[in-house]
N, C-alpha and C. Protein backbone atom coordinates (compact mmCIF):
# COMPACT_ATOMS: atom_id res chain seq x y z
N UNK A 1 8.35 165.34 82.77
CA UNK A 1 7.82 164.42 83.75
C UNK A 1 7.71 165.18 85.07
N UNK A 2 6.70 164.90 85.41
CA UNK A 2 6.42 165.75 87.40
C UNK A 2 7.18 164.64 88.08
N UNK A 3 7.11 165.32 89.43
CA UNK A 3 8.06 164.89 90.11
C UNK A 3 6.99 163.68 90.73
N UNK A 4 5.76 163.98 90.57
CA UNK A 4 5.08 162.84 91.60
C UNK A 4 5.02 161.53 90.55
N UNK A 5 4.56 162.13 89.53
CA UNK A 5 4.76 160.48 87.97
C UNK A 5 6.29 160.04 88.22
N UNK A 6 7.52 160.44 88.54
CA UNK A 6 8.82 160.33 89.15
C UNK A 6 8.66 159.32 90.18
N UNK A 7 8.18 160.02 90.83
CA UNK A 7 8.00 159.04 92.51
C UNK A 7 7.46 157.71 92.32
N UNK A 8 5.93 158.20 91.87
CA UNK A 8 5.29 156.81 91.52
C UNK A 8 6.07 155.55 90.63
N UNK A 9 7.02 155.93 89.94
CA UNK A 9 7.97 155.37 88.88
C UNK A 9 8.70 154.47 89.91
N UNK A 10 9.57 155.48 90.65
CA UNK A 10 10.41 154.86 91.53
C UNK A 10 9.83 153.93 92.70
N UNK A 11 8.57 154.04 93.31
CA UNK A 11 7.67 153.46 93.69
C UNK A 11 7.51 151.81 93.16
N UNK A 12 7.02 151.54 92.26
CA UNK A 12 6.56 150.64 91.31
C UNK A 12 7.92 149.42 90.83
N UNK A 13 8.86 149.95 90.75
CA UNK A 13 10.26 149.90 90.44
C UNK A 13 11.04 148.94 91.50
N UNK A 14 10.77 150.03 92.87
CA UNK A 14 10.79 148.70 94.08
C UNK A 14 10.05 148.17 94.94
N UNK A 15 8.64 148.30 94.48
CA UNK A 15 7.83 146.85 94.62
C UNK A 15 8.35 146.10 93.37
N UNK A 16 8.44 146.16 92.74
CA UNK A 16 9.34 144.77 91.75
C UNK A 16 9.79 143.98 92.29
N UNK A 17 11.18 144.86 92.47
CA UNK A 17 12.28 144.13 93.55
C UNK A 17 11.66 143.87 94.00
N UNK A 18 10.85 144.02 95.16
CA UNK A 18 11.36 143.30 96.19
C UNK A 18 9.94 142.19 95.95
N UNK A 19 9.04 142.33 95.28
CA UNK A 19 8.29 141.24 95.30
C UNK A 19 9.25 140.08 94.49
N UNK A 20 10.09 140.35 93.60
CA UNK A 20 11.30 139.47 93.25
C UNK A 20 12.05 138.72 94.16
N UNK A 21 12.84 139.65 94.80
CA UNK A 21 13.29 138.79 95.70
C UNK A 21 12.75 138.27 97.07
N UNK A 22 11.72 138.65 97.49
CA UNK A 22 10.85 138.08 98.27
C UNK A 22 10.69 137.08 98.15
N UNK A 23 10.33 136.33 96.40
CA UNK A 23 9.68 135.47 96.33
C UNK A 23 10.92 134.48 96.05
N UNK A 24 11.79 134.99 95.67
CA UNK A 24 12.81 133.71 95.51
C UNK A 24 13.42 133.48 97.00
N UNK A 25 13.14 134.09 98.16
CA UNK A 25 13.81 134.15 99.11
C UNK A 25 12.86 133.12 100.14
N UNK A 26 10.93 133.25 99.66
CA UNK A 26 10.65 132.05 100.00
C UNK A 26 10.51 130.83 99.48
N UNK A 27 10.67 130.55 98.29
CA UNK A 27 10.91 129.44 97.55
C UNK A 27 12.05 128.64 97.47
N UNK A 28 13.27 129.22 98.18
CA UNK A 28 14.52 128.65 98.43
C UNK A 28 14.40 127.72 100.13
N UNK A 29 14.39 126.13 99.96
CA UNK A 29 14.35 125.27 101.39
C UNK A 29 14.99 126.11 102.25
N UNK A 30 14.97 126.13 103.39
CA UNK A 30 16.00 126.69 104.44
C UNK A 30 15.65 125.77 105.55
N UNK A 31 17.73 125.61 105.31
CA UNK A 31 18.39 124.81 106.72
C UNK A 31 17.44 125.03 107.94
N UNK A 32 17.31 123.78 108.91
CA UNK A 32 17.14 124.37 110.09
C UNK A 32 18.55 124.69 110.76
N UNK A 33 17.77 125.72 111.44
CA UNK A 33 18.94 127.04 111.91
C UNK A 33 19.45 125.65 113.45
N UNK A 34 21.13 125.26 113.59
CA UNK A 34 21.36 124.78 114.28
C UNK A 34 22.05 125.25 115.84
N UNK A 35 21.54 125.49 116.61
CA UNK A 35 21.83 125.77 117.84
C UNK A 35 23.35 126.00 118.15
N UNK A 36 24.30 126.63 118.42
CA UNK A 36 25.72 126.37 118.92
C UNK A 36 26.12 126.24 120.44
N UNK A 37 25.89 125.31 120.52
CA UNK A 37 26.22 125.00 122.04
C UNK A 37 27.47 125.02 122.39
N UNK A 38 27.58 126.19 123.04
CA UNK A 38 29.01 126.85 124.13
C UNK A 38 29.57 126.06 125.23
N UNK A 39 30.30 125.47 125.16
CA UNK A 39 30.61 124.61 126.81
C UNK A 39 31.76 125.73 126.91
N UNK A 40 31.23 125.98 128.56
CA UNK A 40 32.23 126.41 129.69
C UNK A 40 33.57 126.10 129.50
N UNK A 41 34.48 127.15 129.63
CA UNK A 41 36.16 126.57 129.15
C UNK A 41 36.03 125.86 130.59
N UNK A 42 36.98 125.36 130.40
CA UNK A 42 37.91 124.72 131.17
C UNK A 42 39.03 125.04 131.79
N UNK A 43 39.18 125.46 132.90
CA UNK A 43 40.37 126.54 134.06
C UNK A 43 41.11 125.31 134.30
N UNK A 44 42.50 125.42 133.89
CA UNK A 44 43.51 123.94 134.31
C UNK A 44 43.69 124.37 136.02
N UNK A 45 43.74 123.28 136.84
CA UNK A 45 44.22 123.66 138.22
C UNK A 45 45.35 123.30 138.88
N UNK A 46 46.15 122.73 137.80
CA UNK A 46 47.37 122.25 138.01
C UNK A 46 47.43 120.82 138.89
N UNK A 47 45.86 120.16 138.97
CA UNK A 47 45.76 119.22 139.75
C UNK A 47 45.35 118.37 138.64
N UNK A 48 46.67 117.10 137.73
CA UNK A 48 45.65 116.23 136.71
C UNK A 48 44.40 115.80 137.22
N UNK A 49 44.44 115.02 137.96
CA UNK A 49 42.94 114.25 138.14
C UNK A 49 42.08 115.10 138.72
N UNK A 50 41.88 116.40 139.33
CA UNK A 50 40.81 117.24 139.50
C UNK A 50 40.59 117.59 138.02
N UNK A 51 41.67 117.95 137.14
CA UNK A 51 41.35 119.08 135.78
C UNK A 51 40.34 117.66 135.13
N UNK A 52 40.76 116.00 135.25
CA UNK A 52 40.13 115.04 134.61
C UNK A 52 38.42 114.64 134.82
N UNK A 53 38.37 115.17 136.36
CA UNK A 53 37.18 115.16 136.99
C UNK A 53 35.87 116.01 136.45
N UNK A 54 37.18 117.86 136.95
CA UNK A 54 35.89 119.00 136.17
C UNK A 54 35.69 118.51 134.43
N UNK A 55 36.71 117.92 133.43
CA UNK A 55 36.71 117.76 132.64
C UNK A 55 35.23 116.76 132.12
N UNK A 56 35.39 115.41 133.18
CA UNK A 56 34.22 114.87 132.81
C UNK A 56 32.66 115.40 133.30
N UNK A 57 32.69 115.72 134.57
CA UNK A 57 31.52 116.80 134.34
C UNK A 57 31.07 117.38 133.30
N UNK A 58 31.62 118.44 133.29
CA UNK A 58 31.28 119.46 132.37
C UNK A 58 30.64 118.50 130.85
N UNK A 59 31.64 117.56 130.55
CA UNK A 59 31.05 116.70 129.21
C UNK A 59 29.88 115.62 129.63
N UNK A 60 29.29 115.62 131.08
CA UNK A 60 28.25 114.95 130.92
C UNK A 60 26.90 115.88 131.55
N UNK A 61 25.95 114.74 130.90
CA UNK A 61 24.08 115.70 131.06
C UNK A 61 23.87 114.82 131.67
N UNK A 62 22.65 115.39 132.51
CA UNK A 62 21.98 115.02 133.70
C UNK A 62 21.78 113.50 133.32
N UNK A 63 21.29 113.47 131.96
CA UNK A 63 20.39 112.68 131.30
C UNK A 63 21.83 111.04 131.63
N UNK A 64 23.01 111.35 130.85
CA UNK A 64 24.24 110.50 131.23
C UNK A 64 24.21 110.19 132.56
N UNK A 65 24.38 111.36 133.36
CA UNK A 65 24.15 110.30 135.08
C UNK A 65 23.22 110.38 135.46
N UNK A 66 22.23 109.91 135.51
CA UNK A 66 20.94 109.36 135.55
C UNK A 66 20.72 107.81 134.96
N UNK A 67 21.47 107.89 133.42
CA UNK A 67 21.94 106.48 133.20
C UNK A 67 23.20 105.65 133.72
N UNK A 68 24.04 106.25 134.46
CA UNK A 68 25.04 105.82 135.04
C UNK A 68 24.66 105.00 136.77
N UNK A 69 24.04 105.92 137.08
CA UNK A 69 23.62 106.05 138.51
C UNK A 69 22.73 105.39 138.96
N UNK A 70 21.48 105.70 137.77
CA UNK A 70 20.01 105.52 138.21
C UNK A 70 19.37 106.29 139.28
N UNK A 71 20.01 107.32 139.64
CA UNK A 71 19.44 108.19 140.32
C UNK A 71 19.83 110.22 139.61
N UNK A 72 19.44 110.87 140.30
CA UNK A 72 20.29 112.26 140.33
C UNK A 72 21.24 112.87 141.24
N UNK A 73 21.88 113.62 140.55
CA UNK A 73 23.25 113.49 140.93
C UNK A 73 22.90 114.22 142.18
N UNK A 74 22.19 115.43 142.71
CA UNK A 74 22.10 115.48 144.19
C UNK A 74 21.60 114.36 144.91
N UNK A 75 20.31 113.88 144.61
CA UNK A 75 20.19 112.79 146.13
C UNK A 75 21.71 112.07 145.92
N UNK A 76 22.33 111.25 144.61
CA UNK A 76 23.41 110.57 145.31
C UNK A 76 24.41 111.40 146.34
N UNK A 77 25.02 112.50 145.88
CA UNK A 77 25.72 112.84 146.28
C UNK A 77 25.26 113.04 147.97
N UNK A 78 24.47 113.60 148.13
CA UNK A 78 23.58 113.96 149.51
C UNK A 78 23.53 112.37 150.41
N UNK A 79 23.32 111.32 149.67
CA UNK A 79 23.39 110.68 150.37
C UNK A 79 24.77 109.74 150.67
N UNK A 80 25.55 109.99 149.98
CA UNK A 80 26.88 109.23 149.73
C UNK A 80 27.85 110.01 150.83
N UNK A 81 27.23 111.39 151.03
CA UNK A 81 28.35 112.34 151.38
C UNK A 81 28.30 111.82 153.21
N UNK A 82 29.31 111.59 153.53
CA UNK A 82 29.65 111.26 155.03
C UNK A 82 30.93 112.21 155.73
N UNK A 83 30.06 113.41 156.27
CA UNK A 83 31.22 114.77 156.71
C UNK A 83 31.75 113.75 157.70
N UNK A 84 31.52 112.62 159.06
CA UNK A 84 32.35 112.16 159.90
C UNK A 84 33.65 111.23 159.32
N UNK A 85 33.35 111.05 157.96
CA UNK A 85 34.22 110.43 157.06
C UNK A 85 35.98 110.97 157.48
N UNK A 86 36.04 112.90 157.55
CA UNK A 86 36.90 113.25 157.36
C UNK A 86 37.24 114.01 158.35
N UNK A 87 36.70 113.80 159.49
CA UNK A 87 37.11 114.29 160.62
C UNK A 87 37.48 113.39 161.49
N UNK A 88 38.65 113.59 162.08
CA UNK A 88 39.74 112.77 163.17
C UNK A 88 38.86 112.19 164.42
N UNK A 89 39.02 110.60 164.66
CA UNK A 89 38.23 109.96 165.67
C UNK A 89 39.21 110.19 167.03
N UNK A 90 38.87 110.77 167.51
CA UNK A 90 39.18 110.41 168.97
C UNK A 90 40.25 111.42 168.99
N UNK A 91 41.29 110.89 169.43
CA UNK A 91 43.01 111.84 169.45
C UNK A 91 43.74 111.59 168.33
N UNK A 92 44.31 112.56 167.87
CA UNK A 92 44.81 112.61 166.22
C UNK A 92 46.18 111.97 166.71
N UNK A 93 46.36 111.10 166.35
CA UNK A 93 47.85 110.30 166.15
C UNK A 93 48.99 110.51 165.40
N UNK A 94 49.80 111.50 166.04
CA UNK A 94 50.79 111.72 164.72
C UNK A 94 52.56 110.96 165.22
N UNK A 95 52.91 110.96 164.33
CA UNK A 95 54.15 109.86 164.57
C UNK A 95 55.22 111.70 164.84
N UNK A 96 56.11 111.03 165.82
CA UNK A 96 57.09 112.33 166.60
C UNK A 96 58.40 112.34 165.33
N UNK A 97 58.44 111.54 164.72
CA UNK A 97 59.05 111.15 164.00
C UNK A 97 59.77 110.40 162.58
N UNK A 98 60.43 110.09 161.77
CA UNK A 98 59.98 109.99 160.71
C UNK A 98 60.84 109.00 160.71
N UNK A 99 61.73 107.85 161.82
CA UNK A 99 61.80 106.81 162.15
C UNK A 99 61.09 105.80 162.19
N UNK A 100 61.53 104.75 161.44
CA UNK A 100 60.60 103.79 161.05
C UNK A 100 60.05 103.06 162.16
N UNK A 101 60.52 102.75 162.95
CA UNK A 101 60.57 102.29 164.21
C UNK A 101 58.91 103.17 165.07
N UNK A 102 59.43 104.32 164.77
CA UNK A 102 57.97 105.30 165.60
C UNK A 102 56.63 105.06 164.97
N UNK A 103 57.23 105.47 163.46
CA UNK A 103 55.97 105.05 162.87
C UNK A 103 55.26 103.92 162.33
N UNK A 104 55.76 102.75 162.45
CA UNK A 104 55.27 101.71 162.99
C UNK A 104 54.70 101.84 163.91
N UNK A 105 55.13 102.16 165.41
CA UNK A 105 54.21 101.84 166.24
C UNK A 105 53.49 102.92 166.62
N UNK A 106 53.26 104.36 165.97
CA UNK A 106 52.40 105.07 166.00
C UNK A 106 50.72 104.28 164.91
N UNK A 107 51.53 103.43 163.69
CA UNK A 107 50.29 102.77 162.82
C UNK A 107 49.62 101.67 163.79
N UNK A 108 50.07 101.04 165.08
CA UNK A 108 49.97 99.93 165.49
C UNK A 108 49.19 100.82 166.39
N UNK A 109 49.07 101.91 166.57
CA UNK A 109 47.89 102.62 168.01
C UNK A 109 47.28 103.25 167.47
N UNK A 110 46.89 103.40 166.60
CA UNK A 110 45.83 104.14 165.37
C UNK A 110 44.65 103.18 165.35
N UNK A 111 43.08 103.77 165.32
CA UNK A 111 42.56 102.90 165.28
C UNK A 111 42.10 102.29 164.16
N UNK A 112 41.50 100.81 163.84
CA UNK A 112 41.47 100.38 163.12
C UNK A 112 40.38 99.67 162.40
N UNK A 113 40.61 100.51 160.87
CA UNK A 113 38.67 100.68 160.46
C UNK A 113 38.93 100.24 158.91
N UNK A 114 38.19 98.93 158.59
CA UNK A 114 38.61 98.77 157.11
C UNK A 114 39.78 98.40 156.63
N UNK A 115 40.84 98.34 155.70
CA UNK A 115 41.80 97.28 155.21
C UNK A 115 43.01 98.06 156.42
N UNK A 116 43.57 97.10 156.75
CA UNK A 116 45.14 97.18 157.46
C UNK A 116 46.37 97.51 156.69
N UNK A 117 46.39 98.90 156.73
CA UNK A 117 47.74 99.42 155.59
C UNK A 117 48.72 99.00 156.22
N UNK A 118 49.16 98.60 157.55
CA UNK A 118 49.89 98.18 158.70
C UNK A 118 50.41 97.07 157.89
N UNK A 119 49.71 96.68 157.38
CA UNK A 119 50.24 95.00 157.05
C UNK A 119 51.10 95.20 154.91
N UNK A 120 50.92 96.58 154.60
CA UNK A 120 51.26 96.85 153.23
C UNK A 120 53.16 97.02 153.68
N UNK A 121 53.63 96.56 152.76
CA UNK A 121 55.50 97.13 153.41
C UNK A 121 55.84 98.53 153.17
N UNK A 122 55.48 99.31 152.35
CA UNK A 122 56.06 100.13 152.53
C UNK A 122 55.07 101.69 153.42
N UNK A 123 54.70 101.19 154.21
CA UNK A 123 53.89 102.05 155.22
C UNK A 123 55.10 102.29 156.51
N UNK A 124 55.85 101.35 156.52
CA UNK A 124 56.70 101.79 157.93
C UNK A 124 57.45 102.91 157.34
N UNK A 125 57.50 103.04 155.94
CA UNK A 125 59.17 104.03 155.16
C UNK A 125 58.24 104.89 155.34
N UNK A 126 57.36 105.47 155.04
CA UNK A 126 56.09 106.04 154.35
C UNK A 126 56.78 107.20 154.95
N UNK A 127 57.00 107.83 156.01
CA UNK A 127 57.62 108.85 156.61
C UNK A 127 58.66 109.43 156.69
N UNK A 128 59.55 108.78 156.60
CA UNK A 128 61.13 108.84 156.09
C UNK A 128 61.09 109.48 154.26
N UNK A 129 60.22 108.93 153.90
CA UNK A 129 60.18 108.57 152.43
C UNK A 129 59.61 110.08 151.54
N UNK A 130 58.87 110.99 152.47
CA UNK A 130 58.28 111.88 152.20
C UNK A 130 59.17 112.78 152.99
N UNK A 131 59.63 112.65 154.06
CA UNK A 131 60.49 113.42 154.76
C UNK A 131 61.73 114.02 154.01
N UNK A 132 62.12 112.96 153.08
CA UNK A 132 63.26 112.65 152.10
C UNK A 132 63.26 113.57 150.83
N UNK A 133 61.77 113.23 150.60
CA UNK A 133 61.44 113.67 149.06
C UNK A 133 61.60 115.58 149.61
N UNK A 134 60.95 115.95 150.53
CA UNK A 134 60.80 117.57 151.09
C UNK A 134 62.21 118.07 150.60
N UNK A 135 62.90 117.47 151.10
CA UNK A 135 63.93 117.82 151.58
C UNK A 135 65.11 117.70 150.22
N UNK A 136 64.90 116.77 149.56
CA UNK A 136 65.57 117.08 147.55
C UNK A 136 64.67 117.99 147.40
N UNK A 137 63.73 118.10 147.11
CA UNK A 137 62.66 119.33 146.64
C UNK A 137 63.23 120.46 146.85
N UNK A 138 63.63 120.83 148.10
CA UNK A 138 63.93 121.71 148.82
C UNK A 138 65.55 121.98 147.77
N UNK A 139 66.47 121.39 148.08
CA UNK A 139 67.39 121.33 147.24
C UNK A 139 67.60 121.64 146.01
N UNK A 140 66.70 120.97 145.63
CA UNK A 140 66.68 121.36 143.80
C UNK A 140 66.03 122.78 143.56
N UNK A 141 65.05 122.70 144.61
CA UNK A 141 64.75 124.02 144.04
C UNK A 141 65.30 125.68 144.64
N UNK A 142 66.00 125.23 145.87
CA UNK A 142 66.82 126.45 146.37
C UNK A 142 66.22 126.95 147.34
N UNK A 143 65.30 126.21 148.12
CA UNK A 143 64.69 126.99 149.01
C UNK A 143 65.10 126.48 150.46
């Protein structure tokens, strides 16, 4: 046998194949190929209700708040957002003290915008009460 009647042999041999498996390879249905959608991990921040917040983000589409809202989420936000919201009116009022007595009447010269925490009971402790907590904290933990 020559080497080219060889070749041609081997030639012929795999066009077989592969017209074989070609053809069973298009005659077999094929799945549609399904997308794997990656969501962004999730960075804990040691803050529950921030980690609950980025948490629900991240699990909703535009399409969800848009049905929530009826709008998109920039104009709401753009228009909801009020920077004088969080900046101090006038002279910042701070109590000298963590006497209930002061801070009472530091809440009684504060001005007054929306519900009266003045009138909730435990707003006069409110200072003492956190003053308190620092200060076991401090304790327990050695500092």
């Amino acid at each position: 046998m020559k080497a080219s009647q060889f070749k041609e042999l081997i030639k012929e041999a795999v066009r077989e194949v592969l017209t074989e498996e070609l053809t069973q390879i298009v005659a077999q249905p094929q799945a549609p190929v399904q997308e794997q959608v990656t969501k962004p991990s999730l960075q804990s921040t040691g803050n529950p209700v921030l980690d609950a917040l980025n948490e629900t983000r991240l699990g909703m589409t535009r399409e969800d708040y848009q049905n929530l809202t009826g709008g998109t989420i920039g104009a709401s936000m753009a228009q909801s957002f009020n920077r004088n919201s969080f900046m101090p009116q006038g002279r910042a009022i701070k109590p000298v003290s963590d006497d209930p007595q002061a801070v009472a009447q530091a809440v009684a010269a504060a001005p007054k915008q929306g519900l009266d925490l003045s009138q909730l009971g435990f707003v006069n402790k409110a200072a003492a009460i956190v003053n308190t907590s620092i200060k076991k904290d401090k304790e327990r933990l050695g500092g």
